[in-house]
C-alpha atoms as a PDB file:
ATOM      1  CA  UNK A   1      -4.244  11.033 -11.847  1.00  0.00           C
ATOM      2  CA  UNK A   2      -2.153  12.502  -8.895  1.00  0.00           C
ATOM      3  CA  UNK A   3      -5.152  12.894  -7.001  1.00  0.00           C
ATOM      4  CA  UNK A   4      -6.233   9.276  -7.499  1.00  0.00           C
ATOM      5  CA  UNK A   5      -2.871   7.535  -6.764  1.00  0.00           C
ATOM      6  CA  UNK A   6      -1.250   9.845  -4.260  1.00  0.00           C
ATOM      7  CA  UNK A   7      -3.622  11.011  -1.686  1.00  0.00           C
ATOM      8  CA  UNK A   8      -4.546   9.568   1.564  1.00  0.00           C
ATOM      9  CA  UNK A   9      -7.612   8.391   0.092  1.00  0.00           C
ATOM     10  CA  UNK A  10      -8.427   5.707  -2.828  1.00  0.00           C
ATOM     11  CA  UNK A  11     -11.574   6.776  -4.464  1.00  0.00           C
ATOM     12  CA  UNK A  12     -14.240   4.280  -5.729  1.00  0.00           C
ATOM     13  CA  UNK A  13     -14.954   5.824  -8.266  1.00  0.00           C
ATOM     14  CA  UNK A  14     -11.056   4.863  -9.992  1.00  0.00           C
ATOM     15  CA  UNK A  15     -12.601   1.436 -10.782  1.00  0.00           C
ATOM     16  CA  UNK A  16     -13.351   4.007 -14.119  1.00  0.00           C
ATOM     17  CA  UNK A  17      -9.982   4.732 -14.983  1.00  0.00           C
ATOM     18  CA  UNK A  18      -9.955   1.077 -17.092  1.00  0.00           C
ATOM     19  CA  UNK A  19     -12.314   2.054 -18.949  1.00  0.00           C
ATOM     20  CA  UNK A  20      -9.858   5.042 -20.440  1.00  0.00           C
ATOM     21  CA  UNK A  21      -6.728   3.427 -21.912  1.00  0.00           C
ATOM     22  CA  UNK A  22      -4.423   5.940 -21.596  1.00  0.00           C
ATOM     23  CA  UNK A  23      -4.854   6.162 -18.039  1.00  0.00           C
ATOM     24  CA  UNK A  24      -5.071   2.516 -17.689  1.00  0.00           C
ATOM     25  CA  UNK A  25      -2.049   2.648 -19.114  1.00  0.00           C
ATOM     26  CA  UNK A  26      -0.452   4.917 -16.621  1.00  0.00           C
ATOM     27  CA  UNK A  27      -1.262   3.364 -13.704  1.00  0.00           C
ATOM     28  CA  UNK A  28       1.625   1.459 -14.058  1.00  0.00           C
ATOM     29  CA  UNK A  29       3.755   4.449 -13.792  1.00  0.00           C
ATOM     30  CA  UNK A  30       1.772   6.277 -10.921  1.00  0.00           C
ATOM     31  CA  UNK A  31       0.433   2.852  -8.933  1.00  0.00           C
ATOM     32  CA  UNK A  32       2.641   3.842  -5.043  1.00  0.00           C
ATOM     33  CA  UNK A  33       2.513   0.470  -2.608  1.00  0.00           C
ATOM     34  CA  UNK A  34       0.063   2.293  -0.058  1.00  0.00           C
ATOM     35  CA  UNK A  35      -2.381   2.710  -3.181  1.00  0.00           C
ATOM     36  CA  UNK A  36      -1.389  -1.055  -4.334  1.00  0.00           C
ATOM     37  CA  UNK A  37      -3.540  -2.285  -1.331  1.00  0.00           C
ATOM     38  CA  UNK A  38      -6.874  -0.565  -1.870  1.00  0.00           C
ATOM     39  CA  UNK A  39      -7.222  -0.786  -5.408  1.00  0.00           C
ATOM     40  CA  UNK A  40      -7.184  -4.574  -6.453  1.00  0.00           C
ATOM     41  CA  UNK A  41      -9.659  -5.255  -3.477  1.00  0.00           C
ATOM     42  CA  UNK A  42     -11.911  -2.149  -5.463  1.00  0.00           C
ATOM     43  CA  UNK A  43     -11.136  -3.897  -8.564  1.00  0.00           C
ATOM     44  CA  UNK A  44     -11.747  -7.075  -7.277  1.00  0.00           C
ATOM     45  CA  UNK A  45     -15.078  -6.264  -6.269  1.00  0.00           C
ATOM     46  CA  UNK A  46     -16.578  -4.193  -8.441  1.00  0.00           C
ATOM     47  CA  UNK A  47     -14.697  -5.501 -11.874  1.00  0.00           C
ATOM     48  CA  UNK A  48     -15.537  -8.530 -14.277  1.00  0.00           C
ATOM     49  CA  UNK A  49     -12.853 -11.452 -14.328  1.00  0.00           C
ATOM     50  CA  UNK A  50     -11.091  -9.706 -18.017  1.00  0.00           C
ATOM     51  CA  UNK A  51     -10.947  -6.666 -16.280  1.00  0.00           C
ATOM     52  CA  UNK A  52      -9.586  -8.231 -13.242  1.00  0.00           C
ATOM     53  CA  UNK A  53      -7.461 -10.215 -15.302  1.00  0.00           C
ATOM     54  CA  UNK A  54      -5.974  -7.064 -17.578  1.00  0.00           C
ATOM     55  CA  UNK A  55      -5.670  -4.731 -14.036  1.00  0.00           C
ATOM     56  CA  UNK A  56      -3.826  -7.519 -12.553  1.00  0.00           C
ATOM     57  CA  UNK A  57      -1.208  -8.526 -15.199  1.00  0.00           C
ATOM     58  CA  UNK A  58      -0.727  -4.880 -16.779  1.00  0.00           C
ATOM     59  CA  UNK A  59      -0.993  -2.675 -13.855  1.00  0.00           C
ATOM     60  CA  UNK A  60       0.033  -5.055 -10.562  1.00  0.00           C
ATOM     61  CA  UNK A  61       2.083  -7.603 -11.951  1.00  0.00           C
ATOM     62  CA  UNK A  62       5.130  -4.964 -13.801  1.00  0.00           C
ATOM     63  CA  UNK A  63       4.546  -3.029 -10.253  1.00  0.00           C
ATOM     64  CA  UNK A  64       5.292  -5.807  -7.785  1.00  0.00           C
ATOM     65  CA  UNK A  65       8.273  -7.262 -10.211  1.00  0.00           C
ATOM     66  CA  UNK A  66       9.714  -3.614 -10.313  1.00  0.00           C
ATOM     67  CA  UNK A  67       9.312  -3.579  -6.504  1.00  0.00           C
ATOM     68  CA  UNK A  68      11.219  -6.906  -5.621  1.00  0.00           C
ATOM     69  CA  UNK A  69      13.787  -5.885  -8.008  1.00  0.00           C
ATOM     70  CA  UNK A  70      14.551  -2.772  -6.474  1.00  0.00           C
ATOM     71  CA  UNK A  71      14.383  -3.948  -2.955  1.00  0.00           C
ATOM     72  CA  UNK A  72      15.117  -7.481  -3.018  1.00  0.00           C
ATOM     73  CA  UNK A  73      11.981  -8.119  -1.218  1.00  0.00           C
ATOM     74  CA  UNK A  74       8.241  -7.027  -1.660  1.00  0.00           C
ATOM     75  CA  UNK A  75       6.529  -3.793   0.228  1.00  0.00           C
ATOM     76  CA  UNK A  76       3.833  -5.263   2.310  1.00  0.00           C
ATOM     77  CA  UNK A  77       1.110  -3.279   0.478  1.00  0.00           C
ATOM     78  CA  UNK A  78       2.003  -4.956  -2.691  1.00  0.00           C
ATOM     79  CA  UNK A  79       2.115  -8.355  -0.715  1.00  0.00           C
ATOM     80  CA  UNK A  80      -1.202  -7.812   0.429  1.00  0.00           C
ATOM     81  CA  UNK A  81      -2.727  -6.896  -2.993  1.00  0.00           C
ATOM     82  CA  UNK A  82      -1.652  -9.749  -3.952  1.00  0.00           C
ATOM     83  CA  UNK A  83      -3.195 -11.428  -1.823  1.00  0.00           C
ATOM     84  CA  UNK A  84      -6.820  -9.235  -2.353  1.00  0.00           C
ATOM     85  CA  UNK A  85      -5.747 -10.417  -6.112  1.00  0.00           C
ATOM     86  CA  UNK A  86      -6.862 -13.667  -5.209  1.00  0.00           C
ATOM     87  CA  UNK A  87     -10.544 -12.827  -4.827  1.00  0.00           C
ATOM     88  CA  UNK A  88     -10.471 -13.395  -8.536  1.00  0.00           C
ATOM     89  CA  UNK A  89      -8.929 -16.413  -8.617  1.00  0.00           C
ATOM     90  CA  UNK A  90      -9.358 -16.671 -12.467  1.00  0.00           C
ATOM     91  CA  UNK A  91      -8.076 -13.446 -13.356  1.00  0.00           C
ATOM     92  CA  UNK A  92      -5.093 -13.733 -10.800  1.00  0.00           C
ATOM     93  CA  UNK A  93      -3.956 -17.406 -12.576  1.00  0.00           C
ATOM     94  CA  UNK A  94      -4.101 -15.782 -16.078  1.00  0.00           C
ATOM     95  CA  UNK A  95      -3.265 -12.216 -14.853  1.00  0.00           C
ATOM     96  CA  UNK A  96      -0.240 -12.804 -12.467  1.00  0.00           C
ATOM     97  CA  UNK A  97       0.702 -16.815 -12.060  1.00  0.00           C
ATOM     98  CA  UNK A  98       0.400 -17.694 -15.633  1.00  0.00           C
ATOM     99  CA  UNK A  99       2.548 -14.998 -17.485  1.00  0.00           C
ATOM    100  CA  UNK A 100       5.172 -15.474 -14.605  1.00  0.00           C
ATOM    101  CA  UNK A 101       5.452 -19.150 -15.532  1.00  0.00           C
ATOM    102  CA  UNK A 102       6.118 -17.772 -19.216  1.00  0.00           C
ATOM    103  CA  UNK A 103       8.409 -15.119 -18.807  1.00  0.00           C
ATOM    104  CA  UNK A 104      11.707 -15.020 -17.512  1.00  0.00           C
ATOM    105  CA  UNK A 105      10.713 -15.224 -13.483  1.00  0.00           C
ATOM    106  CA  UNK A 106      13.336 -15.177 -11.685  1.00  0.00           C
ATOM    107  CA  UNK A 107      13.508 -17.540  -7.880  1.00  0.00           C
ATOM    108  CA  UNK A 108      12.676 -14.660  -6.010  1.00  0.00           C
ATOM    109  CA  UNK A 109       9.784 -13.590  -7.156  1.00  0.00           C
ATOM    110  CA  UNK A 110       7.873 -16.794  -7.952  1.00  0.00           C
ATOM    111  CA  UNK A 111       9.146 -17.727  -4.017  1.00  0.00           C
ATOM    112  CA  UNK A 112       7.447 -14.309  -2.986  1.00  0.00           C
ATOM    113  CA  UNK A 113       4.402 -15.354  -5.584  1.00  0.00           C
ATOM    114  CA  UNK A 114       3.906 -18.901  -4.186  1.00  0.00           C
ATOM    115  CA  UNK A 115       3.852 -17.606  -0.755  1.00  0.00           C
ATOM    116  CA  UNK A 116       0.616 -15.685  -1.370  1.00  0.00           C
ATOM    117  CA  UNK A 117      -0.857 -18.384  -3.102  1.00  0.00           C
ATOM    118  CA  UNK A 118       0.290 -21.098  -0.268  1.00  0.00           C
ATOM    119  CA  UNK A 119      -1.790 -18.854   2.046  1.00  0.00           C
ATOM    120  CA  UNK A 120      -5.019 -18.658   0.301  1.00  0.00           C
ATOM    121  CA  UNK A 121      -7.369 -20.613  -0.428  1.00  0.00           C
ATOM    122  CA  UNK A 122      -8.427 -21.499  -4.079  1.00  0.00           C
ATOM    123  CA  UNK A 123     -11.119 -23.082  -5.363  1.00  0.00           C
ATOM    124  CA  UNK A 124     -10.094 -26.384  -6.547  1.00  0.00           C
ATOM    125  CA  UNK A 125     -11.699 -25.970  -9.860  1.00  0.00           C
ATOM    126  CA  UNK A 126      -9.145 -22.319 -10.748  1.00  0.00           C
ATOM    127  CA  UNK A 127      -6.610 -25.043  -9.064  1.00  0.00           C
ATOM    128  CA  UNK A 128      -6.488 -27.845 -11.265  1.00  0.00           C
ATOM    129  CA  UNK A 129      -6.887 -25.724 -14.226  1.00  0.00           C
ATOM    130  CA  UNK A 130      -3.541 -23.779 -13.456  1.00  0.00           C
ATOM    131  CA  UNK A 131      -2.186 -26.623 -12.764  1.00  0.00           C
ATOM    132  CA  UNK A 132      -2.789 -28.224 -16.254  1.00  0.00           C
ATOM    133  CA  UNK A 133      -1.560 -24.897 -18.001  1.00  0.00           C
ATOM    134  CA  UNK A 134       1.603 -25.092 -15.955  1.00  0.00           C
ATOM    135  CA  UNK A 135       1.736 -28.870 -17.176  1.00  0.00           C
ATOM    136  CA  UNK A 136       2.220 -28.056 -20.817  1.00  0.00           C
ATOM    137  CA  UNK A 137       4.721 -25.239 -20.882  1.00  0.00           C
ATOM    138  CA  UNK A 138       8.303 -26.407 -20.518  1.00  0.00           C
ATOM    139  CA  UNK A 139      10.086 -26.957 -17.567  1.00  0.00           C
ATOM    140  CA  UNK A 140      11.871 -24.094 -15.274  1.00  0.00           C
ATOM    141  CA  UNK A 141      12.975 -23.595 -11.868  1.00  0.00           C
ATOM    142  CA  UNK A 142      10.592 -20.864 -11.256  1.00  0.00           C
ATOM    143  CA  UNK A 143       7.429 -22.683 -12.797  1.00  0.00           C
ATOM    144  CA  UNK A 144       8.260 -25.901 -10.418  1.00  0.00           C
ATOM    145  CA  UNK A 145       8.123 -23.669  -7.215  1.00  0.00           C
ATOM    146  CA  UNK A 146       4.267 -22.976  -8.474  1.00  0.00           C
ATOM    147  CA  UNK A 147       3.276 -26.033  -9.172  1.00  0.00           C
ATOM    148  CA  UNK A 148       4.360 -27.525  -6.195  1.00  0.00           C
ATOM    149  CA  UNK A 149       3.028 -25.032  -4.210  1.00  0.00           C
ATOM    150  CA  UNK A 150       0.050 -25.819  -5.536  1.00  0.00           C
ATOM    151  CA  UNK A 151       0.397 -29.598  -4.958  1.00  0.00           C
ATOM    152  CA  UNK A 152       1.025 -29.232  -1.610  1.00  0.00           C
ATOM    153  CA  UNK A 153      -2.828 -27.958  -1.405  1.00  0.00           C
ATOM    154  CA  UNK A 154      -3.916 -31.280  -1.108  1.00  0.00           C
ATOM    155  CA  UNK A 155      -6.890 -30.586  -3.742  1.00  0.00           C
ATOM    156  CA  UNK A 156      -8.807 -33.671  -4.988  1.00  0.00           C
ATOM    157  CA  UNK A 157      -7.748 -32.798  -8.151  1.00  0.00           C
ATOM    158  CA  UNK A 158      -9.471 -34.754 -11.408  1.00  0.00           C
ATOM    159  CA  UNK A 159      -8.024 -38.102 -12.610  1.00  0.00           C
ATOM    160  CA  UNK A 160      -6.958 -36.160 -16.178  1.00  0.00           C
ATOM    161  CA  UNK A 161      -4.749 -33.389 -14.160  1.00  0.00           C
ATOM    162  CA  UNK A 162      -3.078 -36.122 -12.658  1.00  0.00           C
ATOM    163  CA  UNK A 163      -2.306 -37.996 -15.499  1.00  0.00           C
ATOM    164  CA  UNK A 164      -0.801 -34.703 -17.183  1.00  0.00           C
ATOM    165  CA  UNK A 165       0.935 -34.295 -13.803  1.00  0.00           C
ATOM    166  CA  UNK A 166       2.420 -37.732 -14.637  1.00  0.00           C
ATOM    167  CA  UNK A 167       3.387 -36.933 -17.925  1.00  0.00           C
ATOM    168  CA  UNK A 168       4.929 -33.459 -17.192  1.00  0.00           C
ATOM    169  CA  UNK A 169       7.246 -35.019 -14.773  1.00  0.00           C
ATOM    170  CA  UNK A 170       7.630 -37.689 -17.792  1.00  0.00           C
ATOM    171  CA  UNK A 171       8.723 -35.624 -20.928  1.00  0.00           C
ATOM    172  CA  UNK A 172      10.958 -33.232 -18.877  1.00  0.00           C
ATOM    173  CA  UNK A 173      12.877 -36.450 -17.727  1.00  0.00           C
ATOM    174  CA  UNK A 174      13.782 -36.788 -21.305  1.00  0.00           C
ATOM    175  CA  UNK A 175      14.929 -33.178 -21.733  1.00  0.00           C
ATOM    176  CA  UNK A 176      18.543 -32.679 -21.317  1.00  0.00           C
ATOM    177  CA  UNK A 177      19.177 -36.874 -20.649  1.00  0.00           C
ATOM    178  CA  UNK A 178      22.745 -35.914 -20.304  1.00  0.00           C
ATOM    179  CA  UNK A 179      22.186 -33.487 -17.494  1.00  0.00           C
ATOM    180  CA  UNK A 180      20.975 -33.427 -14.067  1.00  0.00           C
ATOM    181  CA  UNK A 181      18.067 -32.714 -13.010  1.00  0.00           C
ATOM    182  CA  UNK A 182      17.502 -29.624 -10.358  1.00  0.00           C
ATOM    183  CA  UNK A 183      16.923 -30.022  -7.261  1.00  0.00           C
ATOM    184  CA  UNK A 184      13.572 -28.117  -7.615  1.00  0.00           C
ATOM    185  CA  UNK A 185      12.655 -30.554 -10.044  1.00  0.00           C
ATOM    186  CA  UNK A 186      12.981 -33.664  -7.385  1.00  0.00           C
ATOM    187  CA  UNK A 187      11.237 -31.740  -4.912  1.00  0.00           C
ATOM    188  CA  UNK A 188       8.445 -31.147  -7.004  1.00  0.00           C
ATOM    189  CA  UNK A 189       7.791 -34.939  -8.233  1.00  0.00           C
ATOM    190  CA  UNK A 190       8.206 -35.905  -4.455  1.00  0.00           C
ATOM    191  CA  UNK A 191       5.577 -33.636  -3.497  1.00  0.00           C
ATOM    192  CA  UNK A 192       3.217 -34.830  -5.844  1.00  0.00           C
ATOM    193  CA  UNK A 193       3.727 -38.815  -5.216  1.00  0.00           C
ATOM    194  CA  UNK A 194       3.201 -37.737  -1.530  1.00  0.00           C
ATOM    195  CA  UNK A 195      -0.093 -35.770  -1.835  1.00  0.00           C
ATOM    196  CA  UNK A 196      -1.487 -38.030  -4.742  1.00  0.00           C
ATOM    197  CA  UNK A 197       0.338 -41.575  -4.840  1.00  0.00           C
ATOM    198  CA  UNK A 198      -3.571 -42.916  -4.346  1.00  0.00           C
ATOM    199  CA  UNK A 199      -4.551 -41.514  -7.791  1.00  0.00           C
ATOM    200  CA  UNK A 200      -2.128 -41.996  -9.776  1.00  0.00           C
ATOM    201  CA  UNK A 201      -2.921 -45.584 -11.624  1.00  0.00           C
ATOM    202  CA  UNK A 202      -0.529 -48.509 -12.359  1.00  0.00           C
ATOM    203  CA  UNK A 203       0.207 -47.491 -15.721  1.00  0.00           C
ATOM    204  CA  UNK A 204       1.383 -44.121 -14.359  1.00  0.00           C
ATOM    205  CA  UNK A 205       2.979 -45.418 -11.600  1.00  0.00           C
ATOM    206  CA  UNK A 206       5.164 -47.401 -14.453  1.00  0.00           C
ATOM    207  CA  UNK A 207       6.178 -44.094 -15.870  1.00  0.00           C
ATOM    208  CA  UNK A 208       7.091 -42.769 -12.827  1.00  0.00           C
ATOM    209  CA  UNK A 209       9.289 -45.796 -12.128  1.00  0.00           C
ATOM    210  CA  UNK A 210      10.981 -45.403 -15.345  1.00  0.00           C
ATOM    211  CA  UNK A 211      11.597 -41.568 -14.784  1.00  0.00           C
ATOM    212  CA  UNK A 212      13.450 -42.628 -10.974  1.00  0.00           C
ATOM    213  CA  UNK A 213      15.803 -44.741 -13.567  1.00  0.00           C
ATOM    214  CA  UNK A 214      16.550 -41.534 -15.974  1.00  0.00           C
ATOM    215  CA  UNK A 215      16.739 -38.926 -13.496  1.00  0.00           C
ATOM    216  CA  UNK A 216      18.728 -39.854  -9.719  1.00  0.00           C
ATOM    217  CA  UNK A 217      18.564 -38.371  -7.071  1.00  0.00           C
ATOM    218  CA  UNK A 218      20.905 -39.930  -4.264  1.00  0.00           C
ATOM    219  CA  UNK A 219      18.359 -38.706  -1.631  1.00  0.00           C
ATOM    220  CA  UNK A 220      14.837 -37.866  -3.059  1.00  0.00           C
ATOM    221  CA  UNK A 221      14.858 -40.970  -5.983  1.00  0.00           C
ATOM    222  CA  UNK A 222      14.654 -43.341  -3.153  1.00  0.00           C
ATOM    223  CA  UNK A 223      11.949 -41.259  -1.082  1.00  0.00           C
ATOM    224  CA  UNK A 224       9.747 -41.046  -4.564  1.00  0.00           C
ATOM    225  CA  UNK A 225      10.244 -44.820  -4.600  1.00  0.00           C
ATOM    226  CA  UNK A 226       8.942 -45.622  -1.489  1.00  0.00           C
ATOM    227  CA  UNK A 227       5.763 -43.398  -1.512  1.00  0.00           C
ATOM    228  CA  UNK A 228       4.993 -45.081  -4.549  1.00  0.00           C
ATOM    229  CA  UNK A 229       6.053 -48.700  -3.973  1.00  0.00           C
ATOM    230  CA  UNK A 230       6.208 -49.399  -0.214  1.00  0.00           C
ATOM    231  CA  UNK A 231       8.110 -51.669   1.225  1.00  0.00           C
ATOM    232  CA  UNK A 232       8.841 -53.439  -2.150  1.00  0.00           C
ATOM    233  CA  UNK A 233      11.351 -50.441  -2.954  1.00  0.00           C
ATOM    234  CA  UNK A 234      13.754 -51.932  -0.975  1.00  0.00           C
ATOM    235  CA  UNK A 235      13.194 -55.248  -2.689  1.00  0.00           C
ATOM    236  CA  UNK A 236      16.240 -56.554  -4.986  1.00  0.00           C
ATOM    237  CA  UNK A 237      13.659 -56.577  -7.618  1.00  0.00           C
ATOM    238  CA  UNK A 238      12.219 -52.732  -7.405  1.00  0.00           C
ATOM    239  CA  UNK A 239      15.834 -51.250  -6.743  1.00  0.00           C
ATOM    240  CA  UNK A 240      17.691 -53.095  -9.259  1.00  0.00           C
ATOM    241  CA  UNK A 241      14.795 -52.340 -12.173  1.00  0.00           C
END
């Protein structure tokens, strides 16, 4: 195991170490950052997506946490495994992105995260399925910087992502009615009437409108307004309703 993680030199032939549990298992303890580079590209390659998937979340996901906790920032190697994570974008949504968005993630690291993914590209297909997942779990800071990082890809995403877009942004206005919304929240709903306001249909536009009256933002409510509703935002009748 030394050999395999420590040396100058990442063998091939570790692709076979996930086929032995144990030492599957011990790659988390063993993985170094200059070895964190090599390996998910091997893995990538040569590996189906569940084996991808299981590498990726068991192996590179505790590593790179454990890393930004430490240092408060992530070692390049791990940044660019990351990165080579991507080549399976599959296993890297269900792997890395998706248990973030479940667990306790803190800013940080879904900021380090959604840098990676803002810089490559993703089929739109892995895209709008992550998307949707992210769309049914319940709202936190961490899981907003995702999905608006992955709004701001511009995808042509399908006409039943954005209507669970829609009503994402639509039951977490409800949470909480007593409380305000964060600011991560706002920025997320204005990205998304900016990259999509041509999609989304009159009946979702209505919901929107009617989350703008539960949830204000002095500076951002009246941006989402006018991306949806034009000029007639600054109509008596669209600002008063």
């Amino acid at each position: 195991m030394n050999r395999v993680t420590r040396s100058s030199r990442s063998p091939g032939h570790c692709v076979h170490l996930l086929s032995i549990p144990p030492l599957f298992t011990l790659l988390t303890y063993f993985l170094s950052p200059f070895h964190a580079h090599p390996l998910p590209q091997i893995f990538a390659s040569n590996l189906n997506p569940r084996m991808a998937q299981r590498f990726f979340n068991l192996v590179l996901l505790d590593a790179v946490r454990a890393d930004i906790h430490e240092n408060k920032k992530l070692n390049y190697h791990y940044y660019a495994s990351l990165k080579k994570s991507l080549y399976k974008p599959a296993a890297f949504f269900k792997g890395i992105l998706l248990p973030l968005c479940k667990q306790q993630c803190t800013l940080r690291e879904a900021a380090v995260v959604s840098s990676v993914l803002a810089k490559v590209s993703v089929p739109v297909a892995h895209s709008a399925v992550a998307i949707a997942k992210i769309c049914s779990y319940d709202y936190t800071p961490a899981q907003a910087i995702f999905l608006r990082t992955l709004l701001n890809k511009k995808y042509s995403l399908p006409v039943s992502v954005v209507r669970g877009v829609v009503a994402y942004f639509d039951r977490t206005s409800l949470l909480d009615p007593q409380q305000a919304k964060p600011v991560l929240w706002f920025q997320c709903l204005l990205t998304f009437v900016e990259r999509y306001k041509i999609s989304v249909s009159d009946d979702d536009k209505k919901k929107i409108k009617g989350v703008c009256q539960r949830c204000v933002h002095k500076s951002m409510t009246p941006a989402i307004r006018i991306e949806l509703f034009g000029a007639q935002a600054f109509k008596g009748g669209e600002s008063n309703s």
